[in-house]
Every structure is written in C-alpha cells, then in structure tokens.
PDB file of N, CA and C in Angstrom:
ATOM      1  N   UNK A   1     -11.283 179.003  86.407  1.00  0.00           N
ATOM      2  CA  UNK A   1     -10.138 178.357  87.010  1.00  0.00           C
ATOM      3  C   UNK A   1      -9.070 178.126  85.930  1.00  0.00           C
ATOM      4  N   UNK A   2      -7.840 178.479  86.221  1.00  0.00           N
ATOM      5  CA  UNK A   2      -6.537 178.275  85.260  1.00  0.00           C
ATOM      6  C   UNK A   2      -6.215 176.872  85.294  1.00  0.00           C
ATOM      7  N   UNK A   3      -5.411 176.337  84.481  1.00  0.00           N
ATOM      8  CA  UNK A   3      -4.598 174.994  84.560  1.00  0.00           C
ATOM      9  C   UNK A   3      -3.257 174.906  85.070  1.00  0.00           C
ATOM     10  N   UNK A   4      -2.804 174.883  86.039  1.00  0.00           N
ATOM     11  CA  UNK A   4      -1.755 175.551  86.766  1.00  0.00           C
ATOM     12  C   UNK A   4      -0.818 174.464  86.237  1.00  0.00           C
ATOM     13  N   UNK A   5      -1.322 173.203  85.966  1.00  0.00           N
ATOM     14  CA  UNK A   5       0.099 172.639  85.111  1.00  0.00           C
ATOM     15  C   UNK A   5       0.962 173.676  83.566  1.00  0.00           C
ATOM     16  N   UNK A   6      -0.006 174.160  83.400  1.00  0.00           N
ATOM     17  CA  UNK A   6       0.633 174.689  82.084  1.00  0.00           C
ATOM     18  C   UNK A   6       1.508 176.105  82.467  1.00  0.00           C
ATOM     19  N   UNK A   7       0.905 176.881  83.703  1.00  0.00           N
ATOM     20  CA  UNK A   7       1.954 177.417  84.290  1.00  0.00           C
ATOM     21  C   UNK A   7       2.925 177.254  85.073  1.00  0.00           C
ATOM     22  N   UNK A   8       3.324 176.319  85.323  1.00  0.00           N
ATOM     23  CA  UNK A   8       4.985 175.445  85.542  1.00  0.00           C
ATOM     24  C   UNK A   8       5.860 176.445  84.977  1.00  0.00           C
ATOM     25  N   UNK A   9       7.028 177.118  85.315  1.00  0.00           N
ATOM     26  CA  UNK A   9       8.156 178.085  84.889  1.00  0.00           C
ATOM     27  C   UNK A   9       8.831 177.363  83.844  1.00  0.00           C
ATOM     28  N   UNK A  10       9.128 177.562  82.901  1.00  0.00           N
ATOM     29  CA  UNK A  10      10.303 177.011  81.642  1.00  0.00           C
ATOM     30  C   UNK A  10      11.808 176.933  82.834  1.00  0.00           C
ATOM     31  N   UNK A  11      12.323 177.225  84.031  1.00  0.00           N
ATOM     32  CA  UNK A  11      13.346 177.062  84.684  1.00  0.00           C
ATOM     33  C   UNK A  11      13.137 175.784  85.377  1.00  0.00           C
ATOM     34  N   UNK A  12      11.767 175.510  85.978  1.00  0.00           N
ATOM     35  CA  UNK A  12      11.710 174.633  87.004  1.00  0.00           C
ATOM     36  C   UNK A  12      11.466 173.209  85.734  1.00  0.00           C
ATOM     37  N   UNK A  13      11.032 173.071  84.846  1.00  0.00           N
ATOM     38  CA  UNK A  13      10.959 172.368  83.668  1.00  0.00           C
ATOM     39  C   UNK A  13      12.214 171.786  83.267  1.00  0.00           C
ATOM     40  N   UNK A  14      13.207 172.614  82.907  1.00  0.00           N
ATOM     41  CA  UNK A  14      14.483 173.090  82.088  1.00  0.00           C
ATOM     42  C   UNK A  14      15.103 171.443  82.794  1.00  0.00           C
ATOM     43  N   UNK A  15      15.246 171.856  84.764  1.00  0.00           N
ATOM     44  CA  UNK A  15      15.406 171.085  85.606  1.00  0.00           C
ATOM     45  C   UNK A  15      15.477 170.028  85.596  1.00  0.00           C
ATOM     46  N   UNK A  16      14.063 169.559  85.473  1.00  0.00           N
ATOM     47  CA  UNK A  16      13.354 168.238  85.865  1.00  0.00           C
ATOM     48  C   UNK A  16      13.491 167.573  84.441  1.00  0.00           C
ATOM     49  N   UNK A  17      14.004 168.106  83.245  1.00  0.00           N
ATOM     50  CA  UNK A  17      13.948 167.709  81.927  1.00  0.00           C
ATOM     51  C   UNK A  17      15.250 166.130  81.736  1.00  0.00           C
ATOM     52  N   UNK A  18      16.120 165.948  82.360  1.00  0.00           N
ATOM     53  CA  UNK A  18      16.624 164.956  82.374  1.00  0.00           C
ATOM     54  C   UNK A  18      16.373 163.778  83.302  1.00  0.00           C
ATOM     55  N   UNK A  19      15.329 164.184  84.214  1.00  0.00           N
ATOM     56  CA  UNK A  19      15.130 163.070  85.626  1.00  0.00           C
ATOM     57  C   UNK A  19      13.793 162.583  84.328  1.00  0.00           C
ATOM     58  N   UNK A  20      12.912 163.562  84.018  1.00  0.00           N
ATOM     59  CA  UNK A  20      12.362 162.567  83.069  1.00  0.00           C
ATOM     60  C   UNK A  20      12.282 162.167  81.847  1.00  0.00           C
ATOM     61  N   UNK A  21      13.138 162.427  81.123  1.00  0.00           N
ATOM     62  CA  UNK A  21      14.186 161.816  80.153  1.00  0.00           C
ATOM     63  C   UNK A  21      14.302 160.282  80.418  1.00  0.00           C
ATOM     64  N   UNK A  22      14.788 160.545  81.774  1.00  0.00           N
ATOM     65  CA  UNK A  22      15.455 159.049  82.411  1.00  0.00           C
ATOM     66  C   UNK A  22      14.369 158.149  82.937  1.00  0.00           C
ATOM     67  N   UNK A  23      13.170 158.834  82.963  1.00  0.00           N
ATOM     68  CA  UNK A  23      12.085 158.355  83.433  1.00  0.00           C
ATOM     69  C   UNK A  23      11.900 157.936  85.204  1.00  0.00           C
ATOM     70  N   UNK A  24      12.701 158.786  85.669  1.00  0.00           N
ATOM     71  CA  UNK A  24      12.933 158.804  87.338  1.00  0.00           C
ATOM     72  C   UNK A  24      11.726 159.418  88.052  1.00  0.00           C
ATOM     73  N   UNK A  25      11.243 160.963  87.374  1.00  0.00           N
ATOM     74  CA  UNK A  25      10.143 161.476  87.942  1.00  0.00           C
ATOM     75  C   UNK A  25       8.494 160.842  88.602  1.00  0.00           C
ATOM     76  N   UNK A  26       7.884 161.331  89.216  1.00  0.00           N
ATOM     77  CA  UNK A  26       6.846 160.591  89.574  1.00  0.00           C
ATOM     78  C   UNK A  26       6.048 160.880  88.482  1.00  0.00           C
ATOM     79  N   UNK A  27       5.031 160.225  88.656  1.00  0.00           N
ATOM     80  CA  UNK A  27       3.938 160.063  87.394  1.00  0.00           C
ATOM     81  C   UNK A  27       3.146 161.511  87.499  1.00  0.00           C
ATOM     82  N   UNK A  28       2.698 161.940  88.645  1.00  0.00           N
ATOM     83  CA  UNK A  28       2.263 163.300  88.773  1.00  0.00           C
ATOM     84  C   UNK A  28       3.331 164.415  88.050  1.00  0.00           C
ATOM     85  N   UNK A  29       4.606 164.453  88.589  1.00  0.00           N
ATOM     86  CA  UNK A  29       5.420 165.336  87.760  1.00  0.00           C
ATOM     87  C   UNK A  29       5.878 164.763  86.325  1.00  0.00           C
ATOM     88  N   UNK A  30       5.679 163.641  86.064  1.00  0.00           N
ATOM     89  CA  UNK A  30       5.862 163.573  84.410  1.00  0.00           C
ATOM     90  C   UNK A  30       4.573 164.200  83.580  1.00  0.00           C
ATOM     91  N   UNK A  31       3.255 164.268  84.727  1.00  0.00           N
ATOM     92  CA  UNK A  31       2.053 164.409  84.101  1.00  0.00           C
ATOM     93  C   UNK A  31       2.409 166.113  83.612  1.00  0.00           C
ATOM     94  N   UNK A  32       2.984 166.711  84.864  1.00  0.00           N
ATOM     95  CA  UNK A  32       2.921 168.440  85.031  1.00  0.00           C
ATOM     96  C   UNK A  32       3.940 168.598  84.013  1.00  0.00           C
ATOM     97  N   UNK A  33       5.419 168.165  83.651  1.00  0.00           N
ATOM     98  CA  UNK A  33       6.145 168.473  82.649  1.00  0.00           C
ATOM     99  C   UNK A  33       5.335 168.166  81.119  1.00  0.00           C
ATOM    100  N   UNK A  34       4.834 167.397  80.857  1.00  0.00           N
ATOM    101  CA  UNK A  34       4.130 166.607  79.693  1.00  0.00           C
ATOM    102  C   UNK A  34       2.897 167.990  79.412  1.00  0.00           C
ATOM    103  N   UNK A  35       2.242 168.369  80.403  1.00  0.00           N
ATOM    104  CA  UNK A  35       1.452 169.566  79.889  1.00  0.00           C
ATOM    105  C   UNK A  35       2.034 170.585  79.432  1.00  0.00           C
ATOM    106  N   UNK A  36       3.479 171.085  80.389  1.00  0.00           N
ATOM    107  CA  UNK A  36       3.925 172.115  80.285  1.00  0.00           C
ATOM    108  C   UNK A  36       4.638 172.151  78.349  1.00  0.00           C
ATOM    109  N   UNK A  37       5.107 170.897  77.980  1.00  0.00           N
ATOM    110  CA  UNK A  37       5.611 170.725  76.950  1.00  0.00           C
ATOM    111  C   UNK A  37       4.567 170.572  75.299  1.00  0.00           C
ATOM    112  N   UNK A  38       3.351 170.141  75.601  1.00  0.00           N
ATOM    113  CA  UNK A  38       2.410 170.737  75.102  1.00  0.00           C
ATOM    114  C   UNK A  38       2.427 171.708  74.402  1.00  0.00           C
ATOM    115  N   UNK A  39       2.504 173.080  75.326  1.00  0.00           N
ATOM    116  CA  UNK A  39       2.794 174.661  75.026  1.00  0.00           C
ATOM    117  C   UNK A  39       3.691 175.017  75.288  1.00  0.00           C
ATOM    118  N   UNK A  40       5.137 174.577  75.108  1.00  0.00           N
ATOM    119  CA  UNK A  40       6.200 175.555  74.972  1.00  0.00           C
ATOM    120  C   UNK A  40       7.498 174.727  74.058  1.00  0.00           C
ATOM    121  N   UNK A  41       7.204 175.348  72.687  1.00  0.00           N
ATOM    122  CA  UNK A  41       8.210 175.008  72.365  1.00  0.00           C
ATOM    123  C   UNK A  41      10.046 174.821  72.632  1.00  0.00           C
ATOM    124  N   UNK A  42       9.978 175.862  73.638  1.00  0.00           N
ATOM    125  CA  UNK A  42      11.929 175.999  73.426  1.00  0.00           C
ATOM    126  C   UNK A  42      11.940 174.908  74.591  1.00  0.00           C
ATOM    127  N   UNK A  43      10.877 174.322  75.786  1.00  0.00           N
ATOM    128  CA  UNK A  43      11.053 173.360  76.634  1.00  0.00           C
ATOM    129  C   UNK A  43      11.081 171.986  75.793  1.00  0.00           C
ATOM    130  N   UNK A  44      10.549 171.715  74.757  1.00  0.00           N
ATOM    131  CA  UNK A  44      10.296 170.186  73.731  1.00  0.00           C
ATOM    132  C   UNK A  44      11.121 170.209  72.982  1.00  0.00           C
ATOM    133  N   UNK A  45      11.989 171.346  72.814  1.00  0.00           N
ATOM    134  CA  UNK A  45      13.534 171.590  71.786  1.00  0.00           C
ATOM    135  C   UNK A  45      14.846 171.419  72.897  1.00  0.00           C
ATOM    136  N   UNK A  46      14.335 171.910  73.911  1.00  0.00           N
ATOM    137  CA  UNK A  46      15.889 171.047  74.831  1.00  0.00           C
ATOM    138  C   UNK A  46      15.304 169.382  75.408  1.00  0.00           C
ATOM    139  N   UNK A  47      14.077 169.287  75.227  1.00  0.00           N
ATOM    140  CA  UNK A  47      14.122 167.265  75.583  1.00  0.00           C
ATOM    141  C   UNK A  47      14.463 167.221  74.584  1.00  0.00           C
ATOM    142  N   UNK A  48      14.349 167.636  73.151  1.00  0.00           N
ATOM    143  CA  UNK A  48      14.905 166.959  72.356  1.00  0.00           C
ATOM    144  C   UNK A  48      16.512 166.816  71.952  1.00  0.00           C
ATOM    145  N   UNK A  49      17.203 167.967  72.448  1.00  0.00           N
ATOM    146  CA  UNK A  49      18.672 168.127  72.370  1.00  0.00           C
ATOM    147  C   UNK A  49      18.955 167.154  73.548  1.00  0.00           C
ATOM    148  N   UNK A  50      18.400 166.729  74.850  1.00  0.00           N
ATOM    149  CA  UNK A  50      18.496 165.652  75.320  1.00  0.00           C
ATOM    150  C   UNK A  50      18.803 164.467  74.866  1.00  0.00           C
ATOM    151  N   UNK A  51      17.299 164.314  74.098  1.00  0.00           N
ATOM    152  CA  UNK A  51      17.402 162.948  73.698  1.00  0.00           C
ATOM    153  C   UNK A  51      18.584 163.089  72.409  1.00  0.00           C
ATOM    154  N   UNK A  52      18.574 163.612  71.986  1.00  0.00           N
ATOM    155  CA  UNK A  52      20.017 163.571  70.680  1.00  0.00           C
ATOM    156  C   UNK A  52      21.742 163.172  71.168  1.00  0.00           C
ATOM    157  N   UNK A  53      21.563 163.996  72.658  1.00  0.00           N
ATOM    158  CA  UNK A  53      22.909 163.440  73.061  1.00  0.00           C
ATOM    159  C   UNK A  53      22.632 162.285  73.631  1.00  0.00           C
ATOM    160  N   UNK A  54      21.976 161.807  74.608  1.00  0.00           N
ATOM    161  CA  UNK A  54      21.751 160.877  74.313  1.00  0.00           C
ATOM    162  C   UNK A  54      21.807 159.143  73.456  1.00  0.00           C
ATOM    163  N   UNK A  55      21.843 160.139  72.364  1.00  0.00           N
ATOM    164  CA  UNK A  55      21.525 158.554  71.375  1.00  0.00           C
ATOM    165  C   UNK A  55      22.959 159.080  70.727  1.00  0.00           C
ATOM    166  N   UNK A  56      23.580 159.798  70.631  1.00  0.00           N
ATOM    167  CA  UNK A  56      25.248 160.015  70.677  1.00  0.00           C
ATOM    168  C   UNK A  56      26.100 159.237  71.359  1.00  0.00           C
ATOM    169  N   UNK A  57      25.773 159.470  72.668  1.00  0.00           N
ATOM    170  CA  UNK A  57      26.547 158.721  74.115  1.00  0.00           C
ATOM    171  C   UNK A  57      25.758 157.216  73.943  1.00  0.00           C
ATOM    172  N   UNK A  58      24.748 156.995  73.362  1.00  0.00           N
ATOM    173  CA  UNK A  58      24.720 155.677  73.364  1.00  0.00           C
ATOM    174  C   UNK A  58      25.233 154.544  72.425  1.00  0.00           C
ATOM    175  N   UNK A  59      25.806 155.432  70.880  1.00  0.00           N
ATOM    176  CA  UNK A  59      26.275 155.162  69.585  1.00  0.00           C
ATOM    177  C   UNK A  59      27.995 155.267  69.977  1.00  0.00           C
ATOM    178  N   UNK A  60      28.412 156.154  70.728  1.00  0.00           N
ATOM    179  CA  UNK A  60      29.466 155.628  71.388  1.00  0.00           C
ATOM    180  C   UNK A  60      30.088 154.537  71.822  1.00  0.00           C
ATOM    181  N   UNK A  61      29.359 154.339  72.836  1.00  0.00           N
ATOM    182  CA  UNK A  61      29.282 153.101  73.652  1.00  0.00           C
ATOM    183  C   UNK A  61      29.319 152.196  73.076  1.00  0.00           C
ATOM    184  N   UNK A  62      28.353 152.177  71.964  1.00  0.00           N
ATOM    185  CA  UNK A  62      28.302 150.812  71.008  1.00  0.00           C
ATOM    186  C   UNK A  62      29.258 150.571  70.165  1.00  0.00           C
ATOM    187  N   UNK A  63      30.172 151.672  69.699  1.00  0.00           N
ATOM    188  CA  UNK A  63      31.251 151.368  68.708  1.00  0.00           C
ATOM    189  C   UNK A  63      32.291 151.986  69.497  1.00  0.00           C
ATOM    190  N   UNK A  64      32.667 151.349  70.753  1.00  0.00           N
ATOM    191  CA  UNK A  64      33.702 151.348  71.494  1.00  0.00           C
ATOM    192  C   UNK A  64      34.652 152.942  72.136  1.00  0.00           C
ATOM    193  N   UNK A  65      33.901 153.922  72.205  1.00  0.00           N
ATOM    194  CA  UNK A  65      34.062 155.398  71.623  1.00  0.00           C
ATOM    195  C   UNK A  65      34.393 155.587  73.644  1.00  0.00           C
ATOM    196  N   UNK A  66      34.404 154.545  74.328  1.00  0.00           N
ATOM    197  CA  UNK A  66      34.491 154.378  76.038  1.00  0.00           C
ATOM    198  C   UNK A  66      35.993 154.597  76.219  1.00  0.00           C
ATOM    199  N   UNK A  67      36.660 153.930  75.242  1.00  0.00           N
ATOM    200  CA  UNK A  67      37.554 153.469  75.399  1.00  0.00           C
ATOM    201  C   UNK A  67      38.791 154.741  75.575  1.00  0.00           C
ATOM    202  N   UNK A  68      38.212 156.008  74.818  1.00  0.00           N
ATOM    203  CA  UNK A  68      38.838 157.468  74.514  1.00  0.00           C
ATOM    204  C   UNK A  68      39.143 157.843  76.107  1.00  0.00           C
ATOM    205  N   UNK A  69      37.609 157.834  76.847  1.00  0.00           N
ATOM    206  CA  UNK A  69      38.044 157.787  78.518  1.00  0.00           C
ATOM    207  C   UNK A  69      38.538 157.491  79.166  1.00  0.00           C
ATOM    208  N   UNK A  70      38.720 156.084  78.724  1.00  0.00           N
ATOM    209  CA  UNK A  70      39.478 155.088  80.150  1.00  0.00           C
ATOM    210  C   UNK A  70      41.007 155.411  79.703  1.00  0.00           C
ATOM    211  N   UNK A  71      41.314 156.308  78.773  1.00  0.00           N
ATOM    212  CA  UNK A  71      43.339 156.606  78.470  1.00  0.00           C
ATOM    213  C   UNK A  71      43.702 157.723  79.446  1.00  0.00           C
TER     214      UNK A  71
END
C-alpha cells in the first residue's frame, strides 16, 4: 500500500500553501500538506518565501510603512 499523502500534486499544495500558513486549513489537510512537505523541497521553499513576506508585511506595519497606501 502507497502513502497517498505524499502523493498530493506540488499544484494542489502550491494552493493550499497560504490557507495554511494562516493556519485556516483543517487539521486533516494540514496533516496531508505537512507530509507532502516532508519530501519536496521546492513546496518547503515557497512556505518559506511565504513566511518571509510575511514577516516583511508585518515589519511594515510596525514601522508605519501602511501609511505609503493610504496616499
């Protein structure tokens, strides 16, 4: 028998990579992304370009960088 979490598509992943980022996904699909990321690097290199903007847009925010928008 295969582990069909680990065959999850790198597209359908790619997807779901900011809902659980945000931690929105269900616990079953954080379980199936979390395997899939396991074994595939270029899927654990875009959560991580995630999380980088991320903590950009949040270093913004903090040193008033909102303010560029609201002109």
């Amino acid at each position: 028998m295969t582990d069909k979490r680990k065959d999850l598509p790198c597209v359908v992943v790619r997807d779901l990579l900011p809902l659980y980022h945000d931690g929105v996904v269900s616990s079953d699909t954080s379980d199936l992304i979390e395997a899939h990321l396991e074994c595939c690097e270029s899927c654990r290199d875009e959560l991580n370009n995630i999380r980088a903007d991320d903590n950009i847009g949040k270093k913004l925010l903090e040193q008033g960088g909102d303010s560029y928008f609201n002109e």
